[in-house]
N, C-alpha and C. Protein backbone atom coordinates (compact mmCIF):
# COMPACT_ATOMS: atom_id res chain seq x y z
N UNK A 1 -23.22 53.40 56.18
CA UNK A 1 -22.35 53.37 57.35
C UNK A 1 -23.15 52.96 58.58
N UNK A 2 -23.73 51.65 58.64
CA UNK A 2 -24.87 51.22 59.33
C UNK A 2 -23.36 50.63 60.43
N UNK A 3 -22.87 51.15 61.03
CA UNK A 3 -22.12 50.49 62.05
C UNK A 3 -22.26 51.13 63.80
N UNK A 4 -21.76 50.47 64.73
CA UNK A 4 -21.94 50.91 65.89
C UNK A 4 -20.51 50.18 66.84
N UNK A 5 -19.83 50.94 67.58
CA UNK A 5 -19.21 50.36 68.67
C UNK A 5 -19.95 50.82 69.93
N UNK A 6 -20.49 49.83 70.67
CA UNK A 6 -20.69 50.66 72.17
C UNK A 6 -20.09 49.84 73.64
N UNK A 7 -19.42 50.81 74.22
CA UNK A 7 -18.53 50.23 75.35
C UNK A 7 -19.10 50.36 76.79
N UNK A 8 -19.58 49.36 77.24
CA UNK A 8 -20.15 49.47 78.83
C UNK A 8 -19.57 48.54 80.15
N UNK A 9 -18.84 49.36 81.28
CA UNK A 9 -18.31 49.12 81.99
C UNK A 9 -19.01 49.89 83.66
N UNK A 10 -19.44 48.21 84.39
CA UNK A 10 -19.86 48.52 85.37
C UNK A 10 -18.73 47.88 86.64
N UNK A 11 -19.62 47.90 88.09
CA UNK A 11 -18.65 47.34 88.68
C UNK A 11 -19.03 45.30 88.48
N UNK A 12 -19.70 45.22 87.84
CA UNK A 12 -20.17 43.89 87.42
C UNK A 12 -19.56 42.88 86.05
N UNK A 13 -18.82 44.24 85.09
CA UNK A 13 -18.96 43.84 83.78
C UNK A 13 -18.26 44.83 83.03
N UNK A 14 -17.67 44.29 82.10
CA UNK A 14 -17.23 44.83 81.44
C UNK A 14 -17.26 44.23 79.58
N UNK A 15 -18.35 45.45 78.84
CA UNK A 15 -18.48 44.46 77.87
C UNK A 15 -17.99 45.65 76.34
N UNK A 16 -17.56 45.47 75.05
CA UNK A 16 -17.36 46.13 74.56
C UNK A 16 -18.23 45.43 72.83
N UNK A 17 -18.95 46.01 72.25
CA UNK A 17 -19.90 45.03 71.22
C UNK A 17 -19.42 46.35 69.57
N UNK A 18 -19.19 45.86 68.82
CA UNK A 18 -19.03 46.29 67.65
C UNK A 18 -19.58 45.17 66.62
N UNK A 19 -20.78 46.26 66.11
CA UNK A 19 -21.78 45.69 64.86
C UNK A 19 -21.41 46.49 63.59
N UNK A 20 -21.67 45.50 62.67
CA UNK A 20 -22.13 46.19 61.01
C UNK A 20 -23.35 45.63 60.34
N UNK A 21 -24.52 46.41 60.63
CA UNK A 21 -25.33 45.62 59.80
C UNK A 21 -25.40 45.57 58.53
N UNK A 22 -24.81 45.79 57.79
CA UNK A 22 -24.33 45.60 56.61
C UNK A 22 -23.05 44.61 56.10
N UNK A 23 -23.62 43.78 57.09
CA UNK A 23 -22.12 42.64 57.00
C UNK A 23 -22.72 41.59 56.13
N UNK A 24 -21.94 40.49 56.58
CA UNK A 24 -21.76 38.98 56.04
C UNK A 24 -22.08 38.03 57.35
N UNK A 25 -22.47 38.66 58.29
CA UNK A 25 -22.73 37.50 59.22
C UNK A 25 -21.25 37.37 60.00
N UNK A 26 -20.66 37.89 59.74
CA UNK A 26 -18.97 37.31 60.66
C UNK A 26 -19.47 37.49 61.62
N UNK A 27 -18.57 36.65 62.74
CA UNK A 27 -18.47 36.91 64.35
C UNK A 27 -17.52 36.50 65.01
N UNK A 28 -17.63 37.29 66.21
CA UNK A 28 -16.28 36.88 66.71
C UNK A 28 -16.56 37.53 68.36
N UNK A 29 -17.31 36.94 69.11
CA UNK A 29 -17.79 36.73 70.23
C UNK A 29 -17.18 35.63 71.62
N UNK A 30 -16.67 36.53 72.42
CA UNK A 30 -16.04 35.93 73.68
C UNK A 30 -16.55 36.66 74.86
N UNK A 31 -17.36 35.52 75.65
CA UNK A 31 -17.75 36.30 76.90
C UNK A 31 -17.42 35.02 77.65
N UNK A 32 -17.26 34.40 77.29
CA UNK A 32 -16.78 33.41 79.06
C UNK A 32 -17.39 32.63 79.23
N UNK A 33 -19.19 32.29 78.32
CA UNK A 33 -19.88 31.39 78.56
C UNK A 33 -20.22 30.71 77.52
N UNK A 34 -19.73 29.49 77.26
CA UNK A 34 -19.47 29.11 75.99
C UNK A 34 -20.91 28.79 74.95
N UNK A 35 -21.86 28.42 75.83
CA UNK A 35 -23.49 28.29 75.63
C UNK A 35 -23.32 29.18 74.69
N UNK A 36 -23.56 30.55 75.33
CA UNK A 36 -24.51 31.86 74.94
C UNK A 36 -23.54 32.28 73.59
N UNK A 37 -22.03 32.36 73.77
CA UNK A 37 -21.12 32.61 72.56
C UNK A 37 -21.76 31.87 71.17
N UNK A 38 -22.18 30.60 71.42
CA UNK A 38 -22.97 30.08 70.24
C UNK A 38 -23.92 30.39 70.04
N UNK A 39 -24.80 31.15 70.88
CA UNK A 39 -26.16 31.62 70.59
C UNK A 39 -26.04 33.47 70.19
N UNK A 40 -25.02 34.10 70.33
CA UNK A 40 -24.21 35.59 69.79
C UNK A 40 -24.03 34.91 68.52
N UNK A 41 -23.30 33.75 68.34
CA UNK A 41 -22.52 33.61 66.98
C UNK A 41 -23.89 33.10 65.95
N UNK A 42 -24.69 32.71 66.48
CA UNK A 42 -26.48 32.45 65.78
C UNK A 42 -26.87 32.96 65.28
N UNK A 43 -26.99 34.88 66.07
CA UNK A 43 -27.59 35.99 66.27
C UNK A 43 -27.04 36.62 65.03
N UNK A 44 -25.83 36.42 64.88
CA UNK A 44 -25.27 37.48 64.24
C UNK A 44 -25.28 36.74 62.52
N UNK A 45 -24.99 35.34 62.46
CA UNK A 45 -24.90 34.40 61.18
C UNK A 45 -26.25 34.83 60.55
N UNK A 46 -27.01 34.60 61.81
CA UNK A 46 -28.63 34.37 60.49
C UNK A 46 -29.21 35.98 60.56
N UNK A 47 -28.94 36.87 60.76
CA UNK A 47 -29.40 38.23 60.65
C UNK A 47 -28.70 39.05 59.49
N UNK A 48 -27.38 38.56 59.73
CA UNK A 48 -26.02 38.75 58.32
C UNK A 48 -25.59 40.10 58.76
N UNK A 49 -25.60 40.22 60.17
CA UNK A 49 -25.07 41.43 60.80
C UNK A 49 -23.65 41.10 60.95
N UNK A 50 -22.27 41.64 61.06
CA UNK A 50 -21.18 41.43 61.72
C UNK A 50 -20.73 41.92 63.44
N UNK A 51 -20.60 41.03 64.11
CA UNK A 51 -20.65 41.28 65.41
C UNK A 51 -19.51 40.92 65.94
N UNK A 52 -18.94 41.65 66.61
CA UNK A 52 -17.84 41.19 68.06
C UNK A 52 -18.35 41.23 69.14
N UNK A 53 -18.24 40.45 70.06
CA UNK A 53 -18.46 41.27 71.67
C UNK A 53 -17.34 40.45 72.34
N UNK A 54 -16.53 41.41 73.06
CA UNK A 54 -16.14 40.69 74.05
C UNK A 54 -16.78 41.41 75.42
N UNK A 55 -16.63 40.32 76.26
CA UNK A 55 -17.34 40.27 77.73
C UNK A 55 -16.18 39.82 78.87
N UNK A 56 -16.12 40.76 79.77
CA UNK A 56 -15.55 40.14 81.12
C UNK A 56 -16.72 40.74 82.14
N UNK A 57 -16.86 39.34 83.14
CA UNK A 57 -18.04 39.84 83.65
C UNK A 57 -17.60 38.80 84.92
N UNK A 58 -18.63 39.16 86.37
CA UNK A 58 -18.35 38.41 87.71
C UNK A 58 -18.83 37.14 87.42
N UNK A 59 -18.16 36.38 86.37
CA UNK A 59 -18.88 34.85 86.72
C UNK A 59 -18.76 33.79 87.45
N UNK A 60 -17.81 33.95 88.59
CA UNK A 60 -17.62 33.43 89.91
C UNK A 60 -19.04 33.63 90.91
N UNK A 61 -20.01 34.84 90.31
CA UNK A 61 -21.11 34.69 90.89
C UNK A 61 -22.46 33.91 90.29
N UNK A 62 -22.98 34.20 88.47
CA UNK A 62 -23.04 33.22 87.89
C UNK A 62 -22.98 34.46 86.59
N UNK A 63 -23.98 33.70 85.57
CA UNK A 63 -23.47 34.43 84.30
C UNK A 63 -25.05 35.53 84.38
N UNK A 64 -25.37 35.64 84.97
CA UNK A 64 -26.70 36.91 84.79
C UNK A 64 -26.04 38.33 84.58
N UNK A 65 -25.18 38.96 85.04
CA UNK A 65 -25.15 39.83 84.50
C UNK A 65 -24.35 40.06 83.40
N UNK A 66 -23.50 39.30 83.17
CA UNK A 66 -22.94 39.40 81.85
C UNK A 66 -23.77 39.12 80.62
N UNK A 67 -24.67 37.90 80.70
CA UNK A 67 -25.30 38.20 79.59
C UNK A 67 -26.53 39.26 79.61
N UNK A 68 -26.96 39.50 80.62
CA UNK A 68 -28.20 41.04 80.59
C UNK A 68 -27.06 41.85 80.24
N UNK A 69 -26.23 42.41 80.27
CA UNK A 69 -25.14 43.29 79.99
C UNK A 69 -25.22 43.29 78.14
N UNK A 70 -24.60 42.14 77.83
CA UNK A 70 -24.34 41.54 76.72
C UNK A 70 -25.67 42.32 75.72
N UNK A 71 -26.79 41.99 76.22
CA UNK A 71 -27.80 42.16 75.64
C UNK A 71 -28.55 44.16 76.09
N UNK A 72 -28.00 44.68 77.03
CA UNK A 72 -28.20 46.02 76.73
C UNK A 72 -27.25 46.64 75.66
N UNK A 73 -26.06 46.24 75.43
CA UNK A 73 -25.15 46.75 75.05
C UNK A 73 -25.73 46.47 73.19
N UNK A 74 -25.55 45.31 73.29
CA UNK A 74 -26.38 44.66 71.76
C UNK A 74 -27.27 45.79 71.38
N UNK A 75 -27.96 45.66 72.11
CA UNK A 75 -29.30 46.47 71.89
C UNK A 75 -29.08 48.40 71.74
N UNK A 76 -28.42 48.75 72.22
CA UNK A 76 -27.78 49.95 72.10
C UNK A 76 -27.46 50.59 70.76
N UNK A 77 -26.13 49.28 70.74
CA UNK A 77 -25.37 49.53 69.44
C UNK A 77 -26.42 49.35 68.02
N UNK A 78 -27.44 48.41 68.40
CA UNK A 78 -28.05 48.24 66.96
C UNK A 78 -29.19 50.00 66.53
N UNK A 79 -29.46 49.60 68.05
CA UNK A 79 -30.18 51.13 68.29
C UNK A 79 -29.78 52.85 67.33
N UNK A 80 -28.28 52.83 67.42
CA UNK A 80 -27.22 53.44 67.12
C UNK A 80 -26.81 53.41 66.04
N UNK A 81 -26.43 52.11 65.39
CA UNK A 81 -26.00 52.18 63.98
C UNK A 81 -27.72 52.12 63.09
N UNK A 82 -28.44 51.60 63.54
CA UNK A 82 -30.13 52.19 62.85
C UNK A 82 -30.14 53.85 62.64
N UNK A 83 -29.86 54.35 63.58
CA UNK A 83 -30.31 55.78 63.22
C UNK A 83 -31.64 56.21 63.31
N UNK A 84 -31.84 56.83 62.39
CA UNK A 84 -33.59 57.58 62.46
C UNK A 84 -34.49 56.57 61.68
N UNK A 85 -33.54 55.50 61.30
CA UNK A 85 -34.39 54.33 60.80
C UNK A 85 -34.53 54.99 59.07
N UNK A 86 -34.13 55.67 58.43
CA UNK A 86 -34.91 55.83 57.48
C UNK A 86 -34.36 54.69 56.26
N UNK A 87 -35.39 54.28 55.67
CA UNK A 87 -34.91 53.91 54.61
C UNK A 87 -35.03 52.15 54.28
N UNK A 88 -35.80 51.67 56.12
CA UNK A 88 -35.64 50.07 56.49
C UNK A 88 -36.92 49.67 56.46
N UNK A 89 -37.07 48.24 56.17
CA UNK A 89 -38.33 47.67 56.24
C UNK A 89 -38.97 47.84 57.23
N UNK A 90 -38.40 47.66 58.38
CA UNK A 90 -38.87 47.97 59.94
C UNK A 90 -39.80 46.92 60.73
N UNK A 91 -40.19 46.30 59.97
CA UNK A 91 -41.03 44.41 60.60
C UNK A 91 -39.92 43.20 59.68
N UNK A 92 -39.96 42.68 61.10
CA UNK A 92 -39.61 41.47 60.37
C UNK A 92 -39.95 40.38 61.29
N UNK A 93 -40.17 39.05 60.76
CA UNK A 93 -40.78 37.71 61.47
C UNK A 93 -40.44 36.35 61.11
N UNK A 94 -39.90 35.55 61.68
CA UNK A 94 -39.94 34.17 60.95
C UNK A 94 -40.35 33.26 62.09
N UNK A 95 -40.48 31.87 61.23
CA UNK A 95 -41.36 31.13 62.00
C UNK A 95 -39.68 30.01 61.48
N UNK A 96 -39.35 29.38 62.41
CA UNK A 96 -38.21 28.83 62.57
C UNK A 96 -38.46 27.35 63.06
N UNK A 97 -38.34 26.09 62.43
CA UNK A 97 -37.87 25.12 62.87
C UNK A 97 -36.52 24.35 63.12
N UNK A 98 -36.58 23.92 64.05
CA UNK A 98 -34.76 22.86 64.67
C UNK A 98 -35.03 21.81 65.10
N UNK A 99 -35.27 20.72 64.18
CA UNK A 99 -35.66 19.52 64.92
C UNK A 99 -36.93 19.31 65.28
N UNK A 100 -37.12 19.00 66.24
CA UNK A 100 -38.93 18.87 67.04
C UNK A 100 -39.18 20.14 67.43
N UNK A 101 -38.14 21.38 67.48
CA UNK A 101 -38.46 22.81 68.15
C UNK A 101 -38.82 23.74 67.27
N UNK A 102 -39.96 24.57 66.87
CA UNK A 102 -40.79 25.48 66.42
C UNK A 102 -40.45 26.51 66.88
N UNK A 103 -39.65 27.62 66.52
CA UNK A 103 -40.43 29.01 67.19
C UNK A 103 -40.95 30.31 66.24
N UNK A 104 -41.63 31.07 66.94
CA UNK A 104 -41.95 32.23 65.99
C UNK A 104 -41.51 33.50 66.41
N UNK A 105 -40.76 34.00 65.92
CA UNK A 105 -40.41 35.56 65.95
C UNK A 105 -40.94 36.56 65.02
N UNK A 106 -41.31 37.61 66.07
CA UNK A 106 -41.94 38.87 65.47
C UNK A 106 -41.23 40.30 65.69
N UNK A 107 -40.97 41.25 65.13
CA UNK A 107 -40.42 42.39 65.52
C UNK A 107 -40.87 43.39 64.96
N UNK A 108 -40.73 44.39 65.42
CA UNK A 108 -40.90 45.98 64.91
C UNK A 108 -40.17 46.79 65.58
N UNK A 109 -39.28 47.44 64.80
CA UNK A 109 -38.04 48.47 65.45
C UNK A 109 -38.94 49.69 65.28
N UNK A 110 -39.21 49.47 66.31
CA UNK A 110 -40.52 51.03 66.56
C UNK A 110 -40.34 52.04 67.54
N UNK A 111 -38.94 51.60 68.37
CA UNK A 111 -38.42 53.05 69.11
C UNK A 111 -39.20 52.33 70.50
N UNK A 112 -40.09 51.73 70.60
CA UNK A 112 -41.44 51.30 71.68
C UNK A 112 -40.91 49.81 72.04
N UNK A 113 -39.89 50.03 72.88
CA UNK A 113 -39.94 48.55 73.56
C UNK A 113 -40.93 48.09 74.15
N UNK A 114 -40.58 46.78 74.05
CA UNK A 114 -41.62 45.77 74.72
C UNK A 114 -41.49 44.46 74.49
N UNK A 115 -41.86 43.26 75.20
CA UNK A 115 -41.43 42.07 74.87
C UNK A 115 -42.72 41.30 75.28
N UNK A 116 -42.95 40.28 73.87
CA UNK A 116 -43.94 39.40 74.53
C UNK A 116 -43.38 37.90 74.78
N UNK A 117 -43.23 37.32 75.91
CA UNK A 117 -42.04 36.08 75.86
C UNK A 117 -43.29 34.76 76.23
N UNK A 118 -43.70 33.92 75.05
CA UNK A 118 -44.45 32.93 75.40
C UNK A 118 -42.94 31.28 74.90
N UNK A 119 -42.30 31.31 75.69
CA UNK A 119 -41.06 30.81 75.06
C UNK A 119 -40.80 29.75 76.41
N UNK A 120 -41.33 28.66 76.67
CA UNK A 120 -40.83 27.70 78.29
C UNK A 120 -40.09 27.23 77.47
N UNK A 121 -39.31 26.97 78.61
CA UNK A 121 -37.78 26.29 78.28
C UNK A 121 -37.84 25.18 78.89
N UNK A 122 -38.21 23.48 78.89
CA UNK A 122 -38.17 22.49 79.06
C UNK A 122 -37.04 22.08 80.99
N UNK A 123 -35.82 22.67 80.67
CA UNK A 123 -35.45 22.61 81.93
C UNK A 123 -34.76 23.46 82.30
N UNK A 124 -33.88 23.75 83.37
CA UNK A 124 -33.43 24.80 84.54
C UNK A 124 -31.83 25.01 83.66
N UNK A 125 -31.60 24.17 82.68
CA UNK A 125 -29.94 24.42 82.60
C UNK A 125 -29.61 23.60 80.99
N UNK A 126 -28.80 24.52 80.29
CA UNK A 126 -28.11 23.77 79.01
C UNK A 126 -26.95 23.29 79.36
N UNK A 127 -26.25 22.39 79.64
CA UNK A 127 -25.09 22.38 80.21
C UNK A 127 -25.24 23.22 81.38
N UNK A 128 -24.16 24.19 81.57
CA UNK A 128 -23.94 25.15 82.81
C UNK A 128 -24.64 26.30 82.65
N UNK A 129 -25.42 26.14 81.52
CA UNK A 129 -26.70 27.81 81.58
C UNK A 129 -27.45 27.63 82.09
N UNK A 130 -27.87 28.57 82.80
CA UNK A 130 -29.27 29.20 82.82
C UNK A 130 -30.13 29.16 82.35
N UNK A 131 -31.29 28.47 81.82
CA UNK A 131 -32.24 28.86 80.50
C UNK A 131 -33.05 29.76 80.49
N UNK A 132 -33.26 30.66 82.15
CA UNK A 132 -33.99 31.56 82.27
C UNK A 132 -32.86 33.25 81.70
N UNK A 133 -32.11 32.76 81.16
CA UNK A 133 -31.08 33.55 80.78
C UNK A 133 -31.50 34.38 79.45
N UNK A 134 -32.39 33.16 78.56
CA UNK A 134 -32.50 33.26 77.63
C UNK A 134 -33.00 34.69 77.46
N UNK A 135 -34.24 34.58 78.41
CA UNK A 135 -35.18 35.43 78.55
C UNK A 135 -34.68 37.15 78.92
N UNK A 136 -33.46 36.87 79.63
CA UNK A 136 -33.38 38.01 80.06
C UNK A 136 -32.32 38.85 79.21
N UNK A 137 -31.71 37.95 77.74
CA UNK A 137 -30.66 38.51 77.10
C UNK A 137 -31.76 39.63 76.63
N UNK A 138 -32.92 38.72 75.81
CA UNK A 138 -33.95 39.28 74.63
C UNK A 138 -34.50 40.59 75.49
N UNK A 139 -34.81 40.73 76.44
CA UNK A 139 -35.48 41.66 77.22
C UNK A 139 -34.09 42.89 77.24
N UNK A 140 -33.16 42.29 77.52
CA UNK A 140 -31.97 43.59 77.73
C UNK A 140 -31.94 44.03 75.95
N UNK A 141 -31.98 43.29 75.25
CA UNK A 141 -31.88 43.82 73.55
C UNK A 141 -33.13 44.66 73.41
N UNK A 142 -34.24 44.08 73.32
CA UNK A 142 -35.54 44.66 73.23
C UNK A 142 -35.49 46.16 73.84
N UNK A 143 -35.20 46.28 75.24
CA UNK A 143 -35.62 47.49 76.07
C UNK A 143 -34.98 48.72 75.41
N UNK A 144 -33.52 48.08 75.20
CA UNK A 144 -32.05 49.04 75.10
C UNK A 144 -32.31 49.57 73.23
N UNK A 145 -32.92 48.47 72.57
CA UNK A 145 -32.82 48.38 71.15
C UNK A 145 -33.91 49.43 70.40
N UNK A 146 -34.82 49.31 71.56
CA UNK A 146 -36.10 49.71 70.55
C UNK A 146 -37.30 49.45 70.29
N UNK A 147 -37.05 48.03 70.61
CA UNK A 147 -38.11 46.64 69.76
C UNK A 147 -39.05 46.21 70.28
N UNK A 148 -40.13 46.11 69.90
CA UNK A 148 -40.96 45.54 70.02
C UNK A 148 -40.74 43.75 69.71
N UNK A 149 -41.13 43.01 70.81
CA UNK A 149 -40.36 42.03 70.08
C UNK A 149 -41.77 40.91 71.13
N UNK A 150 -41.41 39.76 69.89
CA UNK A 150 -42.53 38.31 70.41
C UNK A 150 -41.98 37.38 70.22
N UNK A 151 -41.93 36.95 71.26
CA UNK A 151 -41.47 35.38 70.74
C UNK A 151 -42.54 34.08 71.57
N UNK A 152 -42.49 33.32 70.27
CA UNK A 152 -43.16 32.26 71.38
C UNK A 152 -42.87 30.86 70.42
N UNK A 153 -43.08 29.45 71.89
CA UNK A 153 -42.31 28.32 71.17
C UNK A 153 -43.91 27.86 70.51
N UNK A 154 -43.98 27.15 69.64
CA UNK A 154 -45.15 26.46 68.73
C UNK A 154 -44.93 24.80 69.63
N UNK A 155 -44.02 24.65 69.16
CA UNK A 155 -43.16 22.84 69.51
C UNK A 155 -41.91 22.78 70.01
N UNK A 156 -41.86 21.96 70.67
CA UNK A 156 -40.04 21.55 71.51
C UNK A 156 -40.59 20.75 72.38
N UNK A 157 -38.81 20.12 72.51
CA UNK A 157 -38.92 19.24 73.72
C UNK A 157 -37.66 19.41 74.65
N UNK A 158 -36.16 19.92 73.56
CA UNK A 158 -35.57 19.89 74.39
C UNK A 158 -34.93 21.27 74.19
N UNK A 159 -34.23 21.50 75.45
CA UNK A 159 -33.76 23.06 75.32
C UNK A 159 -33.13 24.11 75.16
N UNK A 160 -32.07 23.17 74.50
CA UNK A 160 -30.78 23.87 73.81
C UNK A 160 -31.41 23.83 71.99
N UNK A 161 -32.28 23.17 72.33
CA UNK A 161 -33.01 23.20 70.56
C UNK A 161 -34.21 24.31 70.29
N UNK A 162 -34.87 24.39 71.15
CA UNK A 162 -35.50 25.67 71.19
C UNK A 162 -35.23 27.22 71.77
N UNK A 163 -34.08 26.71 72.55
CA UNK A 163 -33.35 28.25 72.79
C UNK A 163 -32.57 29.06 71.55
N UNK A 164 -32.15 27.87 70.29
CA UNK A 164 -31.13 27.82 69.43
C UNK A 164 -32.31 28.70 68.45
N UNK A 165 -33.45 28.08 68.18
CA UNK A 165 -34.34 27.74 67.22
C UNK A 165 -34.66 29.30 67.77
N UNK A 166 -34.72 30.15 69.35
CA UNK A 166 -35.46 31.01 69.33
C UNK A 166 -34.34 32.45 68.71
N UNK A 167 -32.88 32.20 68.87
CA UNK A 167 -31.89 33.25 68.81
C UNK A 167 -31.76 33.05 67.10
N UNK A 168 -32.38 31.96 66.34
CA UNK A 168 -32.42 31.89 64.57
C UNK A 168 -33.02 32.75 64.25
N UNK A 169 -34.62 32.75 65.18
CA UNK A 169 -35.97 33.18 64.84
C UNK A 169 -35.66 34.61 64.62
N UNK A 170 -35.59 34.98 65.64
CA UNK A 170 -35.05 36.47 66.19
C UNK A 170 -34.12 37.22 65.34
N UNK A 171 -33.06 36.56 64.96
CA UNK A 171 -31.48 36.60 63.92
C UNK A 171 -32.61 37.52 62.30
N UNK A 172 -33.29 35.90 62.34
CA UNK A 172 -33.73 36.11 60.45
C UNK A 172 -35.33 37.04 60.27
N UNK A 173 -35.66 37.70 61.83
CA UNK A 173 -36.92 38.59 61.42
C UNK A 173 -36.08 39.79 61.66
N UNK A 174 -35.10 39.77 62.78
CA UNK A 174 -34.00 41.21 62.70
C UNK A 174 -33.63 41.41 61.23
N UNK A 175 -32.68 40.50 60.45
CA UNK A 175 -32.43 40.44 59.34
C UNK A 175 -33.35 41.13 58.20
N UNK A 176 -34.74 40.62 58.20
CA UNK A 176 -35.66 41.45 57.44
C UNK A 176 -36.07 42.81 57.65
N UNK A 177 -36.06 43.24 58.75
CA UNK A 177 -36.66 44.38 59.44
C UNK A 177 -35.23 45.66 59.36
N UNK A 178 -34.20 44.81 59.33
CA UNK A 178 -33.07 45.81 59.11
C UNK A 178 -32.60 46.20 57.87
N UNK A 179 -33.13 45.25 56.70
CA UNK A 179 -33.00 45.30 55.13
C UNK A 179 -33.52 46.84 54.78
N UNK A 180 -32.72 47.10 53.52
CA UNK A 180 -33.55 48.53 52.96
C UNK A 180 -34.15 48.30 52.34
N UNK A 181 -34.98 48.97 52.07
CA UNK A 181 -36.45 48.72 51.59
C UNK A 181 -36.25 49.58 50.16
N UNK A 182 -36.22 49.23 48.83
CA UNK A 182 -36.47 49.08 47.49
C UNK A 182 -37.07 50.38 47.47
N UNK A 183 -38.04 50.10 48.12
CA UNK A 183 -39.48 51.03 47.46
C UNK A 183 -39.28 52.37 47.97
N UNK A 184 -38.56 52.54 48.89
CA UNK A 184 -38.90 53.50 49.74
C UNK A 184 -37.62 54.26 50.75
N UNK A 185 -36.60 53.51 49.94
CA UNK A 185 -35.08 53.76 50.24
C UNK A 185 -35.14 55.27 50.85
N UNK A 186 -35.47 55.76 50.75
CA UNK A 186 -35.50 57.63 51.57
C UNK A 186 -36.83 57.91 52.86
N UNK A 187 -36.99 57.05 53.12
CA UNK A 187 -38.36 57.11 53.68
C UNK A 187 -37.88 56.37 55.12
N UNK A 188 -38.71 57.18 56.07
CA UNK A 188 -38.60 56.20 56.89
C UNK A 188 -39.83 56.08 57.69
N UNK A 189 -39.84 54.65 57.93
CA UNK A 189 -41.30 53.95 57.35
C UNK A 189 -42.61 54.28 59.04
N UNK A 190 -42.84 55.63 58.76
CA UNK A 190 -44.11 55.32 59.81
C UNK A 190 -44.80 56.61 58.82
N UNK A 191 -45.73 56.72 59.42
CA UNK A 191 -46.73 58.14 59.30
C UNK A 191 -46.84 59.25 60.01
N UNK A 192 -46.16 59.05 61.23
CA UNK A 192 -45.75 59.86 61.98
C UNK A 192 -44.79 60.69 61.48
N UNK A 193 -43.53 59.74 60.48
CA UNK A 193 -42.14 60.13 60.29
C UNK A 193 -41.27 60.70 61.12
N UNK A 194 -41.39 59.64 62.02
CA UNK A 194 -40.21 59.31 63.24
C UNK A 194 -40.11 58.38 63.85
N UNK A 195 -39.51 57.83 64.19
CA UNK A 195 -39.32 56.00 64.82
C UNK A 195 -38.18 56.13 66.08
């Protein structure tokens, strides 16, 4: 019963996110910014989590807080339907290519946020995004989530290909790190025995 709804309403935003990590990858993501909806619907395909979010947020001012929103809330719920962690691989990493764009993702759901972001984004905007957006979804997931998290680009040139290439990266080392672990299905994986 690896699931989570979590509902957060400011005077900025209003976002409501329901996960299963034990899904198929479905999604079904509406926040208003059509960019980032493809980069939620990324998140959720290559991790094989099932995700909704819908988002209403002030985007007459621009889209920053809806997607930092987007991404505490994310981060919450995964936080939430994890539990005490027992029973999960707890690292996961891939090294992701898209074209000319490289990236590498690293994670550890270690309770110990933190983010290492070696990730330039070629220019100021994907269409009508932000690309410094990128940065600040992963940081609202990371903080809210748990995670220890790295990302950095290897190769790129352009930046809807390495922003894409970085929300895959991220998707398919979450994906591993959230798997149960065979060996150790009752266990949950530190030495401490607590996460």
């Amino acid at each position: 019963m690896r699931k989570a709804i979590i509902e957060r309403k400011t005077a900025e935003t209003e976002i409501a996110v329901e996960i299963n990590l034990d899904g198929s990858g479905r999604y079904d993501n509406a926040t208003g910014i059509g960019f980032f909806d493809h980069m939620l619907d990324q998140l959720a395909r290559h991790a094989l989590i099932d995700m909704t979010v819908r988002a209403q947020g002030d985007l007459h001012i621009d889209d920053h807080h809806t997607v930092e929103d987007c991404g505490i809330a994310l981060g919450k719920a995964l936080a939430q339907a994890l539990g005490d962690k027992r029973g999960i691989r707890r690292y996961g990493s891939c090294l992701l290519p898209m074209d000319e764009a490289l990236v590498r993702a690293a994670l550890d759901l270690s309770g110990r946020p933190f983010l290492v972001w070696d990730l330039d984004l070629p220019s100021a905007k994907i269409g009508t995004f932000d690309t410094e957006l990128v940065r600040e979804f992963f940081t609202a997931l990371a903080m809210n989530g748990g995670i220890t998290l790295h990302v950095s680009r290897l190769a790129g040139a352009n930046s809807h290909h390495i922003a894409e290439a970085a929300f895959k990266a991220v998707a398919r080392a979450l994906r591993e790190a959230i798997e149960p672990d065979p060996r150790k299905d009752d266990a949950i994986p530190s030495t401490k025995g607590t996460l």
